[in-house]
Protein backbone atom coordinates (compact mmCIF):
# COMPACT_ATOMS: atom_id res chain seq x y z
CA UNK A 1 0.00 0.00 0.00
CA UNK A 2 3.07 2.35 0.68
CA UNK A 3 3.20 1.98 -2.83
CA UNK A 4 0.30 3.83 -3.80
CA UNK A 5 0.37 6.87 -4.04
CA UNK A 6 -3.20 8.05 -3.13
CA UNK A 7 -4.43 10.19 -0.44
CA UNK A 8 -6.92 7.57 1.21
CA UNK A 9 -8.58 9.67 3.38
CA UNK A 10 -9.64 11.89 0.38
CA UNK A 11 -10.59 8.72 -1.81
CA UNK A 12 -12.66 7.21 0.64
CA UNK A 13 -14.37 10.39 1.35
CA UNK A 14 -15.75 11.03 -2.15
CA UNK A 15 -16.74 7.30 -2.31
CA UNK A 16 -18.44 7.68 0.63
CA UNK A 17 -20.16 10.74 -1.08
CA UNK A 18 -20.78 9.15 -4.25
CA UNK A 19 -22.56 6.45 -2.52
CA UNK A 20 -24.96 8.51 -0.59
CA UNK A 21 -25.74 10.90 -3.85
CA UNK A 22 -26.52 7.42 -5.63
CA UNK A 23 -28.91 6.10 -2.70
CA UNK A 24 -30.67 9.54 -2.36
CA UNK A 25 -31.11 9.38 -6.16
CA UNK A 26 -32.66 5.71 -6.20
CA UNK A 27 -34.98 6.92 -3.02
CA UNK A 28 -36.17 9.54 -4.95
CA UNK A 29 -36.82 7.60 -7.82
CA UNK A 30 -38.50 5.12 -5.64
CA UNK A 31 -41.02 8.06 -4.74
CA UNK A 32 -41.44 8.82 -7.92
CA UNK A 33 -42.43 5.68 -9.07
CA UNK A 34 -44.80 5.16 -6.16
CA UNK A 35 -46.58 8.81 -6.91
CA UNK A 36 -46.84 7.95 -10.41
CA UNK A 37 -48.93 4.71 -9.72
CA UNK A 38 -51.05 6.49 -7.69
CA UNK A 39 -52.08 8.95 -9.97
CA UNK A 40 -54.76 7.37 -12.68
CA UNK A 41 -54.30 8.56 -16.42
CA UNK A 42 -56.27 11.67 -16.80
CA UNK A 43 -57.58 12.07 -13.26
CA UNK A 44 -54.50 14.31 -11.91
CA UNK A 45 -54.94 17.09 -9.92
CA UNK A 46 -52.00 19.42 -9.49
CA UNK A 47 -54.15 21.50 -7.08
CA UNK A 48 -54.45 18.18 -4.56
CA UNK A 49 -50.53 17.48 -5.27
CA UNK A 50 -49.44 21.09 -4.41
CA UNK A 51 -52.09 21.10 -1.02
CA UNK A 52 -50.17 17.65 -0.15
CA UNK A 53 -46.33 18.96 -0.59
CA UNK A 54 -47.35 22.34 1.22
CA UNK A 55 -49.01 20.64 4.11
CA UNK A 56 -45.96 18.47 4.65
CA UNK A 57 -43.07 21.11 4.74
């Protein structure tokens, strides 16, 4: 390893990063997915959908 020249403490840290930015982005598409199958084809209502986001922030 002495061999390497790599600053490991650097590496691991944007690994680490890369690996949380890559779960947050397969939660959200998770969410996605489960709003979509909610909603029927032509019965959306934006109005409901922005009520719903306000009320939870």
């Amino acid at each position: 390893m002495s061999k390497v020249k790599e600053d490991w403490a650097s590496y691991l840290r944007l690994m680490i990063e890369q690996r949380i930015r890559k779960d947050q982005i397969v939660e959200a598409s998770a969410t996605i997915d489960r709003i979509r199958w909610k909603t029927k084809r032509g019965e959306y209502s934006a109005i409901r959908s922005i009520r719903e986001d306000r009320d939870r922030a």
